[in-house]
Protein backbone atom coordinates (compact mmCIF):
# COMPACT_ATOMS: atom_id res chain seq x y z
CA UNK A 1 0.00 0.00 0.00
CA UNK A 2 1.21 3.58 -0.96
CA UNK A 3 0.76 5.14 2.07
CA UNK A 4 2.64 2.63 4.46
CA UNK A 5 5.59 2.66 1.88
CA UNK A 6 5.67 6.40 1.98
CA UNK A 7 5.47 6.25 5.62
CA UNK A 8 8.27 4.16 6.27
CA UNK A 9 10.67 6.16 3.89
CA UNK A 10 9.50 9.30 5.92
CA UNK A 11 10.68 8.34 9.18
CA UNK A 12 13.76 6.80 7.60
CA UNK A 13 14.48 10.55 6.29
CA UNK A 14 14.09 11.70 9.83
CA UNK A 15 15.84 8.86 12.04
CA UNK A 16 19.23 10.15 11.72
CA UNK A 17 18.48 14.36 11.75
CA UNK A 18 17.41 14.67 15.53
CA UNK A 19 20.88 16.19 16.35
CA UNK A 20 19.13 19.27 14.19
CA UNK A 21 15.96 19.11 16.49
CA UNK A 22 14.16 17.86 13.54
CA UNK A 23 11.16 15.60 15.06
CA UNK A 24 9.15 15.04 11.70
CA UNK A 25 8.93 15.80 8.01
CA UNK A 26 5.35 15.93 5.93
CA UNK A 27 5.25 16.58 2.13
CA UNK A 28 2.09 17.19 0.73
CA UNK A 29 1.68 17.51 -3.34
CA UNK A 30 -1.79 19.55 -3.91
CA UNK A 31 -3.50 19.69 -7.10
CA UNK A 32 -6.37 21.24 -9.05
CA UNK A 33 -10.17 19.80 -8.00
CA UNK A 34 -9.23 19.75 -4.08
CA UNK A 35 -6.68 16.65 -4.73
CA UNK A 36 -4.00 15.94 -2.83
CA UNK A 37 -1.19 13.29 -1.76
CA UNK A 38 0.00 13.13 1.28
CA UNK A 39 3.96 11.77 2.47
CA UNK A 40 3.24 11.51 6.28
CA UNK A 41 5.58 9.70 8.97
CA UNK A 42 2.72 7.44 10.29
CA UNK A 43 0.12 6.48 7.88
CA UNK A 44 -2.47 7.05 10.61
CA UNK A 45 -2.55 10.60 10.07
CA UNK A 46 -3.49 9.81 6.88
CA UNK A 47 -6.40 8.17 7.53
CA UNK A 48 -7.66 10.52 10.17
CA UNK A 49 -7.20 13.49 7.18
CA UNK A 50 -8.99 11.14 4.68
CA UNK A 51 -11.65 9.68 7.09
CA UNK A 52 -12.63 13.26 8.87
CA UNK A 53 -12.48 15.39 5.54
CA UNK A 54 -9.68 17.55 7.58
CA UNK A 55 -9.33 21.13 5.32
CA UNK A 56 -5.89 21.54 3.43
CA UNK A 57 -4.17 24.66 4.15
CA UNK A 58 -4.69 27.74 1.81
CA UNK A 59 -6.25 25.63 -1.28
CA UNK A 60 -8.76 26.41 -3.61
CA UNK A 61 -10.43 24.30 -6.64
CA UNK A 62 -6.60 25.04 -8.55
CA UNK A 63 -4.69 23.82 -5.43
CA UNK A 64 -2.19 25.40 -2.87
CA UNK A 65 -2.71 29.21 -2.95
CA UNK A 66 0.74 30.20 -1.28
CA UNK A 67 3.37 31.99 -3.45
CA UNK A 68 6.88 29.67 -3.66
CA UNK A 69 8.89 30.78 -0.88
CA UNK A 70 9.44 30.15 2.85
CA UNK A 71 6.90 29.92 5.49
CA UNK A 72 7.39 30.16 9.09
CA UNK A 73 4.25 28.58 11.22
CA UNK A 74 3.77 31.56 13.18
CA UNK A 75 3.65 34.09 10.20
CA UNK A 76 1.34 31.47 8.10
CA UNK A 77 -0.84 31.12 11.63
CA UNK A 78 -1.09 35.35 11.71
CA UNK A 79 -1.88 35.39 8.01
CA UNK A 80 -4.74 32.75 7.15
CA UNK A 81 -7.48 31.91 9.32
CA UNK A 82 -7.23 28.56 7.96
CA UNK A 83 -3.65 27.83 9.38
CA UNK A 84 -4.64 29.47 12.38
CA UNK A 85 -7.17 27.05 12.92
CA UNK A 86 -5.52 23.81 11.54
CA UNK A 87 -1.83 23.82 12.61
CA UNK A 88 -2.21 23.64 15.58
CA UNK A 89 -4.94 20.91 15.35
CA UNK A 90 -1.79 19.00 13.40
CA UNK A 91 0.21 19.00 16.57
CA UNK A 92 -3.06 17.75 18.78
CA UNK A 93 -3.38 15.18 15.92
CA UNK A 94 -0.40 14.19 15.98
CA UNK A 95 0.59 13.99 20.22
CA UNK A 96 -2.66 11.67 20.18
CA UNK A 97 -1.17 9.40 17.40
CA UNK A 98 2.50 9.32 18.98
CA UNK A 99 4.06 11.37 16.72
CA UNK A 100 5.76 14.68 17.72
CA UNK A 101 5.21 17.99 15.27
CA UNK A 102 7.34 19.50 17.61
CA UNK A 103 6.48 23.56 19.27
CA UNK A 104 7.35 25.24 15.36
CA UNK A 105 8.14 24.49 12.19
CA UNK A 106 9.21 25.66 8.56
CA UNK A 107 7.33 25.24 5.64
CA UNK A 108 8.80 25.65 1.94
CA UNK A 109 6.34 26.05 -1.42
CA UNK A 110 7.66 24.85 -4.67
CA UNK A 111 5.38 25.08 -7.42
CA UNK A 112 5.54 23.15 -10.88
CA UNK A 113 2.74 23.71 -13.61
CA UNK A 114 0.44 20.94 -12.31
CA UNK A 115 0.95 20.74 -8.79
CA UNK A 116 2.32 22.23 -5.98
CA UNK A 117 4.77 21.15 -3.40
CA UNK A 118 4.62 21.43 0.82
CA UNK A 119 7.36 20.63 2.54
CA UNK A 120 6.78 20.94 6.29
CA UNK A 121 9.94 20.86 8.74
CA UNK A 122 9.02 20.17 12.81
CA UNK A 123 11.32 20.95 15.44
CA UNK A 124 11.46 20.31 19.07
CA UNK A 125 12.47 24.55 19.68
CA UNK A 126 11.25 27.35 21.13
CA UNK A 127 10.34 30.24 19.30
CA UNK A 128 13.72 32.44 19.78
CA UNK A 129 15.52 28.92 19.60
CA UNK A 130 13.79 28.27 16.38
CA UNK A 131 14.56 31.94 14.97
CA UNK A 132 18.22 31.86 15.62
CA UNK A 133 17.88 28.22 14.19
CA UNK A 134 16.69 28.56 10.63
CA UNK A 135 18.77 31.88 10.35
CA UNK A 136 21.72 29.95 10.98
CA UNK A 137 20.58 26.75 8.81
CA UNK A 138 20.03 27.91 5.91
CA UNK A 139 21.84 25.21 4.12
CA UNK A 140 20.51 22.06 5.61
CA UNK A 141 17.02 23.32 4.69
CA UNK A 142 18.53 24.00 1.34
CA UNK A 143 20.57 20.51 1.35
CA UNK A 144 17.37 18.74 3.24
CA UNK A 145 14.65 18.92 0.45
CA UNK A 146 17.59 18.64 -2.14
CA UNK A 147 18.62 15.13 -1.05
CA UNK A 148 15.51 14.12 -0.01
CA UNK A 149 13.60 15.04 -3.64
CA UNK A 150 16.69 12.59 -5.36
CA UNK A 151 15.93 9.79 -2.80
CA UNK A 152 12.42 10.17 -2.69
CA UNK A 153 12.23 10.75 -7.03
CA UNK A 154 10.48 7.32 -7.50
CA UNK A 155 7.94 7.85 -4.48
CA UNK A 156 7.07 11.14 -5.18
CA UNK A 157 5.95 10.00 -8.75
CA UNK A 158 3.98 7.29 -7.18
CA UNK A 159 2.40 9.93 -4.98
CA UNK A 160 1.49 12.32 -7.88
CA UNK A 161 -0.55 9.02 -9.54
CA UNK A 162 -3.98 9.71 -9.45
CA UNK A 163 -4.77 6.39 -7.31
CA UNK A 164 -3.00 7.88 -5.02
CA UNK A 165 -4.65 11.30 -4.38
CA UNK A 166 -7.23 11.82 -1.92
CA UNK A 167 -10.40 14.93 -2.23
CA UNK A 168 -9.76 17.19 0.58
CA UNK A 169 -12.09 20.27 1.11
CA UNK A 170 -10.76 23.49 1.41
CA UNK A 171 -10.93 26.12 4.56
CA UNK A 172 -13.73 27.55 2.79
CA UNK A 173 -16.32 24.46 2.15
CA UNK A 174 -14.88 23.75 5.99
CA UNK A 175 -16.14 27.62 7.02
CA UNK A 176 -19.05 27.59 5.10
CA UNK A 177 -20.39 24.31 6.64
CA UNK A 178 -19.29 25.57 10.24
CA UNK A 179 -20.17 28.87 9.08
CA UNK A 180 -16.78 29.89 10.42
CA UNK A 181 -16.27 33.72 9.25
CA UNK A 182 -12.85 33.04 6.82
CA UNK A 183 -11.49 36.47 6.37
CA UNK A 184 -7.81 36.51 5.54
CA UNK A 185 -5.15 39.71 6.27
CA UNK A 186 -2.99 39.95 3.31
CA UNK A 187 0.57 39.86 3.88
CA UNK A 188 1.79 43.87 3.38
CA UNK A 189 5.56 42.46 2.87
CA UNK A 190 7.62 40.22 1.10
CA UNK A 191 11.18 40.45 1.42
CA UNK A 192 14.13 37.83 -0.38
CA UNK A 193 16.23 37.10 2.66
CA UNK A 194 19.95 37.85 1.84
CA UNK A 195 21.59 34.27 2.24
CA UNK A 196 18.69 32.14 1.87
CA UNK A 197 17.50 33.59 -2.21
CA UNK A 198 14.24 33.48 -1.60
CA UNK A 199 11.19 35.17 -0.10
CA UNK A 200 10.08 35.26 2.90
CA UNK A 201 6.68 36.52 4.08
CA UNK A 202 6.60 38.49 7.16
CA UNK A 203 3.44 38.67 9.10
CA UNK A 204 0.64 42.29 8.95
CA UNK A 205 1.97 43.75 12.17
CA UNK A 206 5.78 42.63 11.18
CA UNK A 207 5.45 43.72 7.73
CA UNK A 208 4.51 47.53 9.08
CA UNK A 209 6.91 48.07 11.30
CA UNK A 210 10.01 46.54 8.79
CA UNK A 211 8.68 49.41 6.51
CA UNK A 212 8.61 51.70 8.92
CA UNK A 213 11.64 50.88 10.54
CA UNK A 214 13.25 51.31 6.56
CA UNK A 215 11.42 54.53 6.01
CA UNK A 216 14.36 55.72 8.27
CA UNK A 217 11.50 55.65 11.67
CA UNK A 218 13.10 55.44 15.19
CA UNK A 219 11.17 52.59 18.01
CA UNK A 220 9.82 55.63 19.43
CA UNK A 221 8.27 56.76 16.44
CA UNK A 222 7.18 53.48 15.17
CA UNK A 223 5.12 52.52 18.16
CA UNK A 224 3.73 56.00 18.21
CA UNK A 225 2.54 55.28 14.50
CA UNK A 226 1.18 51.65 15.19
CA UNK A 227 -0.04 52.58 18.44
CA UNK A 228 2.67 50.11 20.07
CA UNK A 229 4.64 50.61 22.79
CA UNK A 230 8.77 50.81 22.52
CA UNK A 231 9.68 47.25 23.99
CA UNK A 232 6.97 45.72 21.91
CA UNK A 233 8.62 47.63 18.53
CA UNK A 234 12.00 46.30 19.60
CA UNK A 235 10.76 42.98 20.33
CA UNK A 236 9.39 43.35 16.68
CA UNK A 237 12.58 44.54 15.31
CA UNK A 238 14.38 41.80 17.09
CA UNK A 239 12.05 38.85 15.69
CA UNK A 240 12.44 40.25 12.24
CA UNK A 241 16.36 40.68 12.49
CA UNK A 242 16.48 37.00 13.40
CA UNK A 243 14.01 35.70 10.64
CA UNK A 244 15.71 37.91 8.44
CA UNK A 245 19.66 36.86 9.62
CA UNK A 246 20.82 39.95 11.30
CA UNK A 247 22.77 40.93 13.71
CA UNK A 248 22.26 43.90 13.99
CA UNK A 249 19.04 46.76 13.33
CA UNK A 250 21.82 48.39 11.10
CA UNK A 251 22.90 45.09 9.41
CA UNK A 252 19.12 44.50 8.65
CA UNK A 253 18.37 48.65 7.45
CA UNK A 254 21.67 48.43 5.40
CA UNK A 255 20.62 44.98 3.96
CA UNK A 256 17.26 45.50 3.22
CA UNK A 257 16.98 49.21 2.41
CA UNK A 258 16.99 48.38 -1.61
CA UNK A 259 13.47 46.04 -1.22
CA UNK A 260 12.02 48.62 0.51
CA UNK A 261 9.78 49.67 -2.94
């Protein structure tokens, strides 16, 4: 059976990266008409997607929605309703079914003209631990979905069989039916991180200030314009120095300053 196959290759691809605080891997492949095929550690969480209709993240009727880039879970959480919502219900999921999706995690978004990709890192970090990790990583997420899209080649062409796809509704059939209100705040800022080459999506409130803050605006001046107050604007600046690997406010100003259009 597909799914047991995949399942066992997973958690071979994550037995030996623990020393990176990397507790689980998922790759989902999402296609037009709500179809979808799932690469899951534990073929259980499978079933409880297939069996309780569980929403994919930011689909439509043409599949994933999401722009190629990087995704951190908190950012997707403060963007879409929908991942607000269902991420966390992955972790609940998956600390009933033994597995571990871990406190955060990284998501990259590869698209090809038929289908989309979702590759979904978990680690075992905190959320300042996590920061300072993936700004210093770069290159094992980079070397990560590299090696594991040439071992995986054959199994990922297996998953993309249409046998092997699964109907999943969207957030919106899920809203409508719960009548669940499914507004979504548009990111206001997408920057290419400097080392990594490619974008990065920083959340509304994040977004502001980083413009703001480029716009030549002090803290003080900041928080006076988004009715914040200083430590929570430095605190801001702080988690977007990190996501963005900085230093230093002027590393990230001096860095930066040419995306700012």
């Amino acid at each position: 059976m597909f799914t047991t196959t995949a399942a066992k290759f997973i958690r071979e691809i994550c037995k030996n990266k623990h020393c990176n605080s990397l507790t689980n891997f998922m790759h989902d492949i999402t296609f037009s008409k709500k179809q979808i095929s799932m690469l899951v550690s534990d073929e259980k969480i499978f079933s409880f997607y297939y069996e309780n209709k569980i929403p994919t993240l930011c689909t439509n009727d043409s599949g994933r929605t999401l722009s190629a880039g990087i995704y951190l879970n908190k950012t997707l959480e403060n963007i879409h309703k929908d991942c607000a919502i269902l991420m966390p219900l992955l972790v609940k999921v998956g600390r009933k079914l033994g597995q571990n999706y871990g406190s955060n995690s990284v998501h990259i978004v590869v698209r090809e003209n038929d289908c989309q990709h979702f590759y979904s890192l978990f680690f075992d970090l905190k959320e300042n631990d996590f920061l300072h990790w993936v700004v210093n990583n770069g290159s094992f997420l980079h070397d990560f979905i590299n090696q594991y899209n040439i071992s995986a080649k054959d199994i990922i062409l297996e998953a993309k069989i249409d046998k092997n796809r699964i109907v999943l509704p969207t957030f919106s059939d899920f809203a409508s039916s719960m009548n669940i209100d499914n507004a979504e705040i548009t990111p206001q800022f997408k920057v290419f991180h400097k080392n990594l080459h490619m974008p990065i999506y920083l959340s509304n409130q994040l977004g502001r200030c980083f413009q703001l803050l480029l716009k030549g605006k002090s803290a003080k001046q900041i928080g006076l314009e988004m009715k914040l107050s200083h430590r929570t604007v430095e605190h801001y600046i702080e988690k977007i120095r990190r996501q963005l690997g900085c230093s230093t406010t002027r590393e990230l100003i001096v860095s930066y300053n040419n995306q700012l259009s």
